[in-house]
N, C-alpha and C. Protein backbone atom coordinates (compact mmCIF):
# COMPACT_ATOMS: atom_id res chain seq x y z
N UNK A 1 140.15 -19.59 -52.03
CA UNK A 1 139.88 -20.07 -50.69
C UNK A 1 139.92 -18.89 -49.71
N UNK A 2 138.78 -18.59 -48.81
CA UNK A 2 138.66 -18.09 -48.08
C UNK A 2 139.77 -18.21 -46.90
N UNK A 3 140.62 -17.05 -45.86
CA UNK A 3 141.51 -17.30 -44.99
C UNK A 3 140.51 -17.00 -43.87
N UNK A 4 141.10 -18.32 -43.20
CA UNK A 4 140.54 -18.20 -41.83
C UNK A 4 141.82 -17.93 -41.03
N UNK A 5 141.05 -17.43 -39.29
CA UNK A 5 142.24 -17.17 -38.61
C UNK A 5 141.76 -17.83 -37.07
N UNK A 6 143.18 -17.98 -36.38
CA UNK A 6 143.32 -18.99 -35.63
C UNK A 6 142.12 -17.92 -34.86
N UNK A 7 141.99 -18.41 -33.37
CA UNK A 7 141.68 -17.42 -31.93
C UNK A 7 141.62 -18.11 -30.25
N UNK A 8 141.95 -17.12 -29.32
CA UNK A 8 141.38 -17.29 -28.57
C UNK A 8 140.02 -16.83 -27.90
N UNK A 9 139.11 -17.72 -27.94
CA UNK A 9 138.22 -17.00 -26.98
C UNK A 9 138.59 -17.18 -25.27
N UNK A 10 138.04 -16.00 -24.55
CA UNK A 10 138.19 -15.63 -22.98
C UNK A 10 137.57 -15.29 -22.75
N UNK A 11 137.04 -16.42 -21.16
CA UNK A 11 136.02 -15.89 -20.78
C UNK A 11 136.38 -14.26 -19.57
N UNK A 12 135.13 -13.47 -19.68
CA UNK A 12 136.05 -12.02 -19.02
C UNK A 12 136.08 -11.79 -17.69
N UNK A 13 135.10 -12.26 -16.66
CA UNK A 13 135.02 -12.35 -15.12
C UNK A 13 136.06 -13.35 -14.66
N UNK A 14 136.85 -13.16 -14.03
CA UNK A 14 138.52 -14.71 -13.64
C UNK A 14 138.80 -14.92 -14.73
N UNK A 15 139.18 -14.42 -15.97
CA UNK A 15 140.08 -14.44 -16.64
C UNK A 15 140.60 -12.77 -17.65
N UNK A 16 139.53 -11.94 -18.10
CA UNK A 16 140.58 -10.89 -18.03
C UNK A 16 140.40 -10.12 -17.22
N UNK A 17 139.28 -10.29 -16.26
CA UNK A 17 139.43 -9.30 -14.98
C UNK A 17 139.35 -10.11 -14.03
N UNK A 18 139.58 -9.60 -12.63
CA UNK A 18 139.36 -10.22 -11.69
C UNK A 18 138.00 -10.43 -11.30
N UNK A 19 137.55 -11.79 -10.63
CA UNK A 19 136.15 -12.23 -10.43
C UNK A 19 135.81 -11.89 -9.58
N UNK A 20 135.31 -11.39 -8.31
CA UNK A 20 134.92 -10.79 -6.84
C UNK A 20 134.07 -12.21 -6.27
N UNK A 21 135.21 -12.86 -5.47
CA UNK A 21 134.33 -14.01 -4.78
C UNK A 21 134.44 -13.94 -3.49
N UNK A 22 132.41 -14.31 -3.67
CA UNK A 22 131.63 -14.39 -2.04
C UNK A 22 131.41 -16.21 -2.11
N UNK A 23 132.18 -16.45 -0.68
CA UNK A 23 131.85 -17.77 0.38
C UNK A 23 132.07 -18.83 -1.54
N UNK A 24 132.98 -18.50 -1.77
CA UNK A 24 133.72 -19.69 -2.78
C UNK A 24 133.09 -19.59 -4.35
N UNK A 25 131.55 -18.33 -4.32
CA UNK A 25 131.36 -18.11 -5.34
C UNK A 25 131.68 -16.79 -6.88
N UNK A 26 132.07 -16.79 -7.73
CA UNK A 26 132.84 -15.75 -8.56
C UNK A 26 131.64 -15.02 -8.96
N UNK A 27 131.45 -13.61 -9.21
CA UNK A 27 130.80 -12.43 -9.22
C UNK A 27 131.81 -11.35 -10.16
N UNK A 28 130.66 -10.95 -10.91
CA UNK A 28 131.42 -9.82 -11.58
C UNK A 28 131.87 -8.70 -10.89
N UNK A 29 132.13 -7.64 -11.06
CA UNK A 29 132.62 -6.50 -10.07
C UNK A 29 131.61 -5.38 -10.71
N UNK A 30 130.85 -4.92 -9.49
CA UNK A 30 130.10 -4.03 -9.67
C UNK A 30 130.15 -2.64 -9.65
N UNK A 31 131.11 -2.17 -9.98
CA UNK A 31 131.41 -0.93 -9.90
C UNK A 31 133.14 -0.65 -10.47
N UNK A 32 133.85 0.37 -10.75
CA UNK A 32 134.98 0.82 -11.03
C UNK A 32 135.66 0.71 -10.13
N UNK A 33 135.60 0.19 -8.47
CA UNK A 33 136.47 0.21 -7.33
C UNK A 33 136.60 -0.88 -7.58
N UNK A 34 135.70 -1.87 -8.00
CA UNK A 34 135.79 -3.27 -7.79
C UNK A 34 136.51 -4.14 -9.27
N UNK A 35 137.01 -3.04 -10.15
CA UNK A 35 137.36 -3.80 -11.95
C UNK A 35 138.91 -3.53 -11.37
N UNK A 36 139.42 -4.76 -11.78
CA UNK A 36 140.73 -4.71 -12.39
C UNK A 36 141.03 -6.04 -13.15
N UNK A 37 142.06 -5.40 -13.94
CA UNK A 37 142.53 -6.33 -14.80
C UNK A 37 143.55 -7.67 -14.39
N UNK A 38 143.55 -8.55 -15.19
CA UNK A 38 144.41 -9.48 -14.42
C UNK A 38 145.77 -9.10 -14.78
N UNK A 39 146.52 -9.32 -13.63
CA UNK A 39 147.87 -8.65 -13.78
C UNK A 39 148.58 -9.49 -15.03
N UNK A 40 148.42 -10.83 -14.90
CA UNK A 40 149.34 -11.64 -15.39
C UNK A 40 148.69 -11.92 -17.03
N UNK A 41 147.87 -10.94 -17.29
CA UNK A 41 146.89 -11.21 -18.82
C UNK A 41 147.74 -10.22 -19.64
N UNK A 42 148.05 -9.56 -19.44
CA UNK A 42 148.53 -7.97 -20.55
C UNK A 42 149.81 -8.63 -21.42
N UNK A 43 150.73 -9.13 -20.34
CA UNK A 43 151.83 -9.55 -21.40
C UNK A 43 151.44 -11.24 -22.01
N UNK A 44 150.93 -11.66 -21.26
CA UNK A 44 150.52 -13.20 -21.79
C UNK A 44 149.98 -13.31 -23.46
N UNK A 45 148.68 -12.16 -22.99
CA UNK A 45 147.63 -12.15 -24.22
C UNK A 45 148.59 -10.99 -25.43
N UNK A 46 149.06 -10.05 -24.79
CA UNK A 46 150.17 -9.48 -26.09
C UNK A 46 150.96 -10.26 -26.72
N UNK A 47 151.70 -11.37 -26.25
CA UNK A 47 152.40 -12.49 -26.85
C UNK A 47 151.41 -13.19 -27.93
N UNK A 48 150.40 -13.60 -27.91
CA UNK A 48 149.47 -14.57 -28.08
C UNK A 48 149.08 -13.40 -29.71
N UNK A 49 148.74 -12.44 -29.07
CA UNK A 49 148.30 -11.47 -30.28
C UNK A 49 149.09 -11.16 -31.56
N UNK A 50 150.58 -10.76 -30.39
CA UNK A 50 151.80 -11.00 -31.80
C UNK A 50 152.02 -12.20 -32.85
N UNK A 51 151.76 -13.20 -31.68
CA UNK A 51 152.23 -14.58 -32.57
C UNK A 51 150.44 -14.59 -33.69
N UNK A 52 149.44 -13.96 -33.94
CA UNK A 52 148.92 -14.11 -34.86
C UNK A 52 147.67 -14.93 -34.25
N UNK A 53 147.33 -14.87 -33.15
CA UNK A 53 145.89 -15.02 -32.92
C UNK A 53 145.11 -14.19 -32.68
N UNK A 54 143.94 -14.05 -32.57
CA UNK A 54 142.92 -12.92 -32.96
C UNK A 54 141.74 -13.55 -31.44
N UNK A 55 141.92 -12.48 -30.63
CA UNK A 55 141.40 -13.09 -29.34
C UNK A 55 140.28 -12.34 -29.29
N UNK A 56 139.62 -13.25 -28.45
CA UNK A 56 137.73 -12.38 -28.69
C UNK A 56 137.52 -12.97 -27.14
N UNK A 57 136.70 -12.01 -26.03
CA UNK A 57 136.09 -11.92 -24.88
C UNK A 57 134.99 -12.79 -25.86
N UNK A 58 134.01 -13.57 -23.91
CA UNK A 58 132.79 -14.58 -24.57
C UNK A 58 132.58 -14.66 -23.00
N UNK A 59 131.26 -13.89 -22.73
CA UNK A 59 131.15 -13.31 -21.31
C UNK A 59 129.58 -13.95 -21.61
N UNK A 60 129.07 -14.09 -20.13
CA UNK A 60 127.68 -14.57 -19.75
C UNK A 60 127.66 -13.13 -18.71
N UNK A 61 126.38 -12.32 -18.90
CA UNK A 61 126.20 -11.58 -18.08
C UNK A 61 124.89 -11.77 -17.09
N UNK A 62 124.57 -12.39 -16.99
CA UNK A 62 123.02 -12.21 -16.69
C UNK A 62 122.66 -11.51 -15.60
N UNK A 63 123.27 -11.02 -14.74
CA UNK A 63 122.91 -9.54 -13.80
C UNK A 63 122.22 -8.46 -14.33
N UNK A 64 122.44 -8.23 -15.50
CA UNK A 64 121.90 -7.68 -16.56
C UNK A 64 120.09 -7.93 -16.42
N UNK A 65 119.26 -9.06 -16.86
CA UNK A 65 118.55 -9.82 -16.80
C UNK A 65 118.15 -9.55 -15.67
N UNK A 66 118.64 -9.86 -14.39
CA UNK A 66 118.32 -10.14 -12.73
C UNK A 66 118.32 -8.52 -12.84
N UNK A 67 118.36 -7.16 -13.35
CA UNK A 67 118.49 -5.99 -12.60
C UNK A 67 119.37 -5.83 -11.27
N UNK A 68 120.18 -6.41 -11.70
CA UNK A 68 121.45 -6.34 -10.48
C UNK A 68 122.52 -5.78 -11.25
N UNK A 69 122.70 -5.54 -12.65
CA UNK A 69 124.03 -4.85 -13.26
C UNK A 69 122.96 -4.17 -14.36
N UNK A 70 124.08 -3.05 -14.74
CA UNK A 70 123.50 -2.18 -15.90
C UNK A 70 123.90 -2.77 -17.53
N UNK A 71 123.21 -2.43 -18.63
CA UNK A 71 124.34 -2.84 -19.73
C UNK A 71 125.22 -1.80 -19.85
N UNK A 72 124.94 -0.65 -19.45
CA UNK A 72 125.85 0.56 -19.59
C UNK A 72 127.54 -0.01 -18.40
N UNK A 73 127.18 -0.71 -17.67
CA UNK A 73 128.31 -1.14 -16.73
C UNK A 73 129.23 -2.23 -17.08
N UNK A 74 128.28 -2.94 -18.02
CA UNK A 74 128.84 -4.01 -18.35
C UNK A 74 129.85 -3.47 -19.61
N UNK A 75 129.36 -2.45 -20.34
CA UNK A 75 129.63 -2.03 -21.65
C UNK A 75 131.04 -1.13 -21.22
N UNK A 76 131.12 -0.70 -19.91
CA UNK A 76 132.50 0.25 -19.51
C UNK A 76 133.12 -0.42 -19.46
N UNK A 77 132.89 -1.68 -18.47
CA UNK A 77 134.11 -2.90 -18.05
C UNK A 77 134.78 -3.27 -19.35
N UNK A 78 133.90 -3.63 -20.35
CA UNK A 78 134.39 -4.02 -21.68
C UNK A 78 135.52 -2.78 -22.49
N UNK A 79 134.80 -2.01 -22.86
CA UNK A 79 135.44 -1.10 -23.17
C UNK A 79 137.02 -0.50 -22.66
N UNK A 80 136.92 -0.72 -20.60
CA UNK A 80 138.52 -0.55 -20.23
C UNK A 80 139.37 -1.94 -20.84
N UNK A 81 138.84 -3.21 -20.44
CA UNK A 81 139.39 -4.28 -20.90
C UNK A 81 139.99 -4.19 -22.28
N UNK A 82 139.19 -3.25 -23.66
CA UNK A 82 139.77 -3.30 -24.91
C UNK A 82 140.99 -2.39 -24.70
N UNK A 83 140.81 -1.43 -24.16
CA UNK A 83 141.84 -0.23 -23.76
C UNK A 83 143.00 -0.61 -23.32
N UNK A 84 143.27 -1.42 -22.55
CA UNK A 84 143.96 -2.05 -21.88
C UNK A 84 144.92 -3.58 -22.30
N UNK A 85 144.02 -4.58 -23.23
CA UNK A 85 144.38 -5.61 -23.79
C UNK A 85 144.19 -5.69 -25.51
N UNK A 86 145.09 -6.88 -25.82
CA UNK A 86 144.24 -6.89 -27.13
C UNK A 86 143.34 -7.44 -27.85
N UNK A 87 141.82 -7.07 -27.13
CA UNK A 87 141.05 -8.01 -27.81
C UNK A 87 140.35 -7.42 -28.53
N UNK A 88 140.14 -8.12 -29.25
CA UNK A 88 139.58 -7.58 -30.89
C UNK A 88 137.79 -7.44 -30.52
N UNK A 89 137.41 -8.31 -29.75
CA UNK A 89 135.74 -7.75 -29.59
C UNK A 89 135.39 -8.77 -28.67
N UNK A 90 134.28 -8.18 -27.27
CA UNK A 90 133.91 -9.04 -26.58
C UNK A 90 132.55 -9.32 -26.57
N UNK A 91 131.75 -10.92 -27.08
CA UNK A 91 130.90 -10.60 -27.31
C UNK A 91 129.98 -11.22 -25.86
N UNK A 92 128.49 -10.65 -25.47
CA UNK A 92 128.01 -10.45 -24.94
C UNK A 92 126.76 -11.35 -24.56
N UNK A 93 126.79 -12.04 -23.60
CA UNK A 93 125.00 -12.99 -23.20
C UNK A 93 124.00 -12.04 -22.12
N UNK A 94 123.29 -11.38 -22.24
CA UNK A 94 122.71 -10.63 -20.93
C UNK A 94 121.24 -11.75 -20.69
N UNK A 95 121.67 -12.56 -21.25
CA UNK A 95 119.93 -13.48 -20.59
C UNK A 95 120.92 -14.23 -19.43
N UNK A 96 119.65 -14.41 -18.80
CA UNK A 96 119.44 -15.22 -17.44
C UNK A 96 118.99 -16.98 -17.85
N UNK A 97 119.56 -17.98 -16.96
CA UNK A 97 119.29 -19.52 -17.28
C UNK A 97 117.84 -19.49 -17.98
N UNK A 98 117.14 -19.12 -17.35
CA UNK A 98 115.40 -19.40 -17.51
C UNK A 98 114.94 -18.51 -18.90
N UNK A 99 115.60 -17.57 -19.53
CA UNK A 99 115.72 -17.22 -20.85
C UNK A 99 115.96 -18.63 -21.76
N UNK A 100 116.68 -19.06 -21.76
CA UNK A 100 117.02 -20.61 -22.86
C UNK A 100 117.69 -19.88 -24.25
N UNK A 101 118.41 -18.92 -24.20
CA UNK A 101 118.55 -18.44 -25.26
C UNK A 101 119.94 -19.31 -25.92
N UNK A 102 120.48 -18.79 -27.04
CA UNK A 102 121.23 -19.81 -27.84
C UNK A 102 122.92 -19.61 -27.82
N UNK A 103 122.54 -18.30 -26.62
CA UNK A 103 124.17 -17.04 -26.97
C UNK A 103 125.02 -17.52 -25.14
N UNK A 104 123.79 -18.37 -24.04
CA UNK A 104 124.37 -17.96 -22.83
C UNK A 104 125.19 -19.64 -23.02
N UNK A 105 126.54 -19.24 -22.48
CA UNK A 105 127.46 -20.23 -22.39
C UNK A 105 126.48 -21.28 -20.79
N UNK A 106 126.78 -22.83 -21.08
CA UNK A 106 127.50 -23.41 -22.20
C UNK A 106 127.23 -23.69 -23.56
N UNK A 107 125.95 -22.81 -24.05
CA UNK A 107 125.87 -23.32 -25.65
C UNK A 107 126.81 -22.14 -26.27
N UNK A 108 127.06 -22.69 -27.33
CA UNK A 108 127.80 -21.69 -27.95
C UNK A 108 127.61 -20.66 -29.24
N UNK A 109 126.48 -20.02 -28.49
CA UNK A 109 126.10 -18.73 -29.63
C UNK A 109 127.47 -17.87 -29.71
N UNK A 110 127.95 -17.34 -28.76
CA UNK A 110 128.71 -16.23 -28.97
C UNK A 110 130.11 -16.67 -29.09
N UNK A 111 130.69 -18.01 -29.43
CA UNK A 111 131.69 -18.37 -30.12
C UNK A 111 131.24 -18.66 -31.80
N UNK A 112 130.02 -18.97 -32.12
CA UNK A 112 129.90 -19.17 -33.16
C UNK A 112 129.19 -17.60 -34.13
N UNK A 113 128.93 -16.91 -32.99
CA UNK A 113 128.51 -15.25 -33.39
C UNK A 113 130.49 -14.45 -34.16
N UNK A 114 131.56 -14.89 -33.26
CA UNK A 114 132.48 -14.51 -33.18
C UNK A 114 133.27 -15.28 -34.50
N UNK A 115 133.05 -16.14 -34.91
CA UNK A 115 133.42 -17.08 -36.10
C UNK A 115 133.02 -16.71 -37.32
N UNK A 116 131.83 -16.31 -37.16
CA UNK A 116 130.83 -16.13 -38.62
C UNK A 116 131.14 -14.32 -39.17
N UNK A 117 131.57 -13.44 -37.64
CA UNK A 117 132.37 -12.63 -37.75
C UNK A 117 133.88 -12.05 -38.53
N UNK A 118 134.70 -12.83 -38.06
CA UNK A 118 135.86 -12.94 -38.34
C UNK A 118 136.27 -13.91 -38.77
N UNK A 119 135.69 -14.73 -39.60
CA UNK A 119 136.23 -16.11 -39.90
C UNK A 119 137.44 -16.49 -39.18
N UNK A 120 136.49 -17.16 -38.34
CA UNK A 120 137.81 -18.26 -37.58
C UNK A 120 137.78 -19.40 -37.32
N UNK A 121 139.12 -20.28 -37.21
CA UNK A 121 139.20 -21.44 -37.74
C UNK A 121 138.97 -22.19 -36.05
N UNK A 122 137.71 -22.80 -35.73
CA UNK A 122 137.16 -23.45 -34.83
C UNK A 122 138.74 -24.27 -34.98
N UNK A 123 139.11 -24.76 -35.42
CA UNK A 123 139.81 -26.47 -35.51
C UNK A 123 141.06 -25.95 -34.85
N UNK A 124 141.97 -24.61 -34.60
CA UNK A 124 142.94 -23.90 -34.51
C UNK A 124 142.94 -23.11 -33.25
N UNK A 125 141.80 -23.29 -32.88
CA UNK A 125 141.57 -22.35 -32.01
C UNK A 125 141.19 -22.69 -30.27
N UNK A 126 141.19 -22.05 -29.18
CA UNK A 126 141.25 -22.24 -28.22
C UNK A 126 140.08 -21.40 -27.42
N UNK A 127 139.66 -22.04 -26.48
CA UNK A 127 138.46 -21.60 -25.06
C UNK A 127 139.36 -21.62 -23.74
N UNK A 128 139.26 -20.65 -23.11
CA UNK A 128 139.73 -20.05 -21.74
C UNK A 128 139.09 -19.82 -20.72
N UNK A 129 139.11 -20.21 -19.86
CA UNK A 129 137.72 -19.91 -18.97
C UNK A 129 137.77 -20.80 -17.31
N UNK A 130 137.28 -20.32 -16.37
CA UNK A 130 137.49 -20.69 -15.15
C UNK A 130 136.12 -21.02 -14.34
N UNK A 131 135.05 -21.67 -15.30
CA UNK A 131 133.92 -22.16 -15.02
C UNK A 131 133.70 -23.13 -15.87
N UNK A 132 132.79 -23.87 -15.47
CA UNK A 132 132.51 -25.21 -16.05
C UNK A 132 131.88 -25.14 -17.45
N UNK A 133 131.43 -23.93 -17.41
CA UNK A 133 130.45 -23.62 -19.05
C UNK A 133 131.21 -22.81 -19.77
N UNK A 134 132.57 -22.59 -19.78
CA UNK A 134 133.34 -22.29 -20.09
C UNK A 134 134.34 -23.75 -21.24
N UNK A 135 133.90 -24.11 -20.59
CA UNK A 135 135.13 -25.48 -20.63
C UNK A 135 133.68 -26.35 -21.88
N UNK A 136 132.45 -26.27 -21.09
CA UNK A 136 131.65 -27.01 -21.87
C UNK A 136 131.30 -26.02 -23.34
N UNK A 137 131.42 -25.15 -23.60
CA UNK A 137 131.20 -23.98 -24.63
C UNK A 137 131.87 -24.35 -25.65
N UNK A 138 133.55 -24.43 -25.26
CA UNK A 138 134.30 -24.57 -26.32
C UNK A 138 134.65 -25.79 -26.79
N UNK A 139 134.41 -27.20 -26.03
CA UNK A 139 133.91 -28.53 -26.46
C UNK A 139 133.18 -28.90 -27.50
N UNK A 140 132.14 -28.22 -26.68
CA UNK A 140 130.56 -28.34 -28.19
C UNK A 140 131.74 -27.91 -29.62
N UNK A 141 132.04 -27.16 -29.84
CA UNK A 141 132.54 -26.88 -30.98
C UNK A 141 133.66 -27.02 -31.55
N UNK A 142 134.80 -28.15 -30.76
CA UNK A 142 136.05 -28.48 -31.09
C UNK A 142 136.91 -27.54 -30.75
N UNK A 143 136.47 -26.61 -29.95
CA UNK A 143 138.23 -26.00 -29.08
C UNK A 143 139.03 -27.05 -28.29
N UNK A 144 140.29 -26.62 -28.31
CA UNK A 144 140.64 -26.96 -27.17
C UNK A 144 141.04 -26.12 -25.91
N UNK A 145 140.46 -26.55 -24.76
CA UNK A 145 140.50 -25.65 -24.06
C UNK A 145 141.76 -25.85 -22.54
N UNK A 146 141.39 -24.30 -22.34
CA UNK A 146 142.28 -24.21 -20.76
C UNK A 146 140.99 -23.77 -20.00
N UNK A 147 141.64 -24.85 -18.49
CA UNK A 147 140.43 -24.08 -17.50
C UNK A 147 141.59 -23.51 -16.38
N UNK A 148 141.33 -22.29 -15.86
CA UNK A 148 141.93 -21.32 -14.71
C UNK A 148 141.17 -22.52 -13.69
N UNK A 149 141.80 -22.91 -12.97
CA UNK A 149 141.32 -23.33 -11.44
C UNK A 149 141.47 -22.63 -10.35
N UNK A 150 140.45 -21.79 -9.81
CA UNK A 150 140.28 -21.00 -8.84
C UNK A 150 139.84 -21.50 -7.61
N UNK A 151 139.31 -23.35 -7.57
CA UNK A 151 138.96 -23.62 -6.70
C UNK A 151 137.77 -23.62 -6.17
N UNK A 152 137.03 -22.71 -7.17
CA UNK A 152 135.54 -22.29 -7.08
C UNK A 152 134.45 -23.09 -6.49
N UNK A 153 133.79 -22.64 -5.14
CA UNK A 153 132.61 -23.51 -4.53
C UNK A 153 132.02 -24.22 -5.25
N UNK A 154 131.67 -25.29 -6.46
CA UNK A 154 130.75 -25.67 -7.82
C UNK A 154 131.21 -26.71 -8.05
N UNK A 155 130.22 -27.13 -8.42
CA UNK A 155 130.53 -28.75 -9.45
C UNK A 155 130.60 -28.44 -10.97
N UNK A 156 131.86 -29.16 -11.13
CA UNK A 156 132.18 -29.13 -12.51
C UNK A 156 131.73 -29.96 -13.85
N UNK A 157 130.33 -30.69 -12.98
CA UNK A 157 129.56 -31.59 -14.12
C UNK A 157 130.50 -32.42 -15.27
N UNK A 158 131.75 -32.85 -14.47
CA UNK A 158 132.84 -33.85 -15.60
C UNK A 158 133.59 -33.00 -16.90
N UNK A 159 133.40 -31.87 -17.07
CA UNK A 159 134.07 -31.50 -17.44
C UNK A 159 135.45 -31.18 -17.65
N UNK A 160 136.37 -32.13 -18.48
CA UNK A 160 137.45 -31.97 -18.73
C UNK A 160 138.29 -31.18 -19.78
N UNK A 161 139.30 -30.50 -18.89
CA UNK A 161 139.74 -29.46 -19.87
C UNK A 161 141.05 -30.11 -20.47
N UNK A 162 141.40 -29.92 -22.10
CA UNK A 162 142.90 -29.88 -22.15
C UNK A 162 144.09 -29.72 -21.13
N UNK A 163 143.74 -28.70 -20.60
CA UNK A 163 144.90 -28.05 -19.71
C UNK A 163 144.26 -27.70 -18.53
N UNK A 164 144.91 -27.67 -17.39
CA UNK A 164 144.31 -27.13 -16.02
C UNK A 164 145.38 -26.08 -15.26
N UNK A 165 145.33 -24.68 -15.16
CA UNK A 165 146.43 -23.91 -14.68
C UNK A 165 145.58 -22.98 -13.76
N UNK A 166 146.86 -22.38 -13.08
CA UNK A 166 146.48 -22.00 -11.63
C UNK A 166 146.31 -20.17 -12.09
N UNK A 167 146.54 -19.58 -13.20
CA UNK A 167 146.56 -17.86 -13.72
C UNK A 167 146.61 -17.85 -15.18
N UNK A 168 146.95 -17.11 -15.31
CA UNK A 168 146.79 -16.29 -16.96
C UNK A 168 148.30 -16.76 -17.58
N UNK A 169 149.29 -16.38 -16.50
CA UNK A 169 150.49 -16.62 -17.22
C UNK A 169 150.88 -17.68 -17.95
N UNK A 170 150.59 -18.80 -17.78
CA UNK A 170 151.17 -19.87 -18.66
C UNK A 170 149.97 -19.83 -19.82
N UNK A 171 149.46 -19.39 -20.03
CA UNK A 171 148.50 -19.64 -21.24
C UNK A 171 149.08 -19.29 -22.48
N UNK A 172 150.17 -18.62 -22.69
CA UNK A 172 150.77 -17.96 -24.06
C UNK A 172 151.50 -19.50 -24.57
N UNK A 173 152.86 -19.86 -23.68
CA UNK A 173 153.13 -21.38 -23.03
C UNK A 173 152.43 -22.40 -23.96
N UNK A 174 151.35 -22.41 -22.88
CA UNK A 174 150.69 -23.70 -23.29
C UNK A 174 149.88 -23.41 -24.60
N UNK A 175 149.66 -22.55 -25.11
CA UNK A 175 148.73 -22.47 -27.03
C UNK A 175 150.15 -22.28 -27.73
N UNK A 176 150.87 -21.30 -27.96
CA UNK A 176 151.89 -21.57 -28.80
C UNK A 176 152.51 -22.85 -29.12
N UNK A 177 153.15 -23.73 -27.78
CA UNK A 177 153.25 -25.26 -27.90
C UNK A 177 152.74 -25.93 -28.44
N UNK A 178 151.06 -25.64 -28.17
CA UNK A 178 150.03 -26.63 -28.46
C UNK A 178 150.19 -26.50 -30.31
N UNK A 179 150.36 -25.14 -30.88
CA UNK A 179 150.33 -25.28 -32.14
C UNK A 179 151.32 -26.49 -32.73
N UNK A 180 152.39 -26.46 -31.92
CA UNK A 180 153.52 -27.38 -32.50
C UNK A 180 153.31 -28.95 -32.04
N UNK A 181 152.10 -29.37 -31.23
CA UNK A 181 151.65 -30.88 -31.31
C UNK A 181 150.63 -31.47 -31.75
């Protein structure tokens, strides 16, 4: 029998970095003045890593697409984020809505790109994320998920999350527990 392993996926704009929001809407950060990490992610997600989950970034870029971000920019942000946390690999959507492709959340190419990767056990595993296609991503495929509530200008199209928290910190908390119910 093949071993599978638990994970979290995270989404990386408001949850391992900070999101840059204009008039209630979240934006990636366009530049190195504008990246930082979330304070309250480093020891959360190190807990999470020790206890034996295998966490993977699951980012929608499409600025990329729009010529409003570089992939070379997107590819630094990533790169400090690995430097910095422990995630094992963040994988990447650079299409735009009107692309229809199979990878931009809420479908879930790049949780199931990240599975077929590292064998991981969908049934064990958890979605993180502080947007609505976040929450709908890891549904489609039997996560259970946490949504960050930021309050964000948007409709959340009924999407209900497992859990609803206000930062990063209780997330170690609430999945370790969750293993034990």
């Amino acid at each position: 029998m093949i071993k599978e392993f638990p994970a979290v996926f995270l989404d990386r704009d408001g949850v391992l970095n900070r999101a840059i929001v204009r008039d209630g809407v979240p934006y990636p950060p366009v530049n190195l003045s504008e990246f930082e990490i979330m304070p309250s992610s480093i020891s959360t997600l190190t807990r999470l890593a020790n206890s034996g989950y295998m966490l993977i970034g699951v980012t929608n870029q499409p600025d990329v697409a729009r010529g409003t971000q570089s992939a070379d920019t997107v590819k630094l942000f990533n790169e400090l984020i690995q430097s910095r946390l422990p995630i094992q690999e963040i994988f990447v959507c650079y299409h735009d809505s009107k692309d229809h492709c199979d990878c931009r959340k809420p479908k879930p190419g790049l949780i199931l790109q990240a599975q077929a990767k590292y064998r991981i056990a969908l049934s064990k595993s958890w979605m993180v994320g502080d947007r609505w296609k976040d929450i709908a991503a890891g549904h489609s495929v039997g996560l259970r998920t946490i949504f960050i509530d930021y309050h964000y200008n948007e409709d959340y199209l009924g999407q209900s999350p497992d859990f609803t928290i206000q930062d990063t910190s209780q997330l170690a908390d609430i999945i370790l527990e969750g293993v034990n119910s």
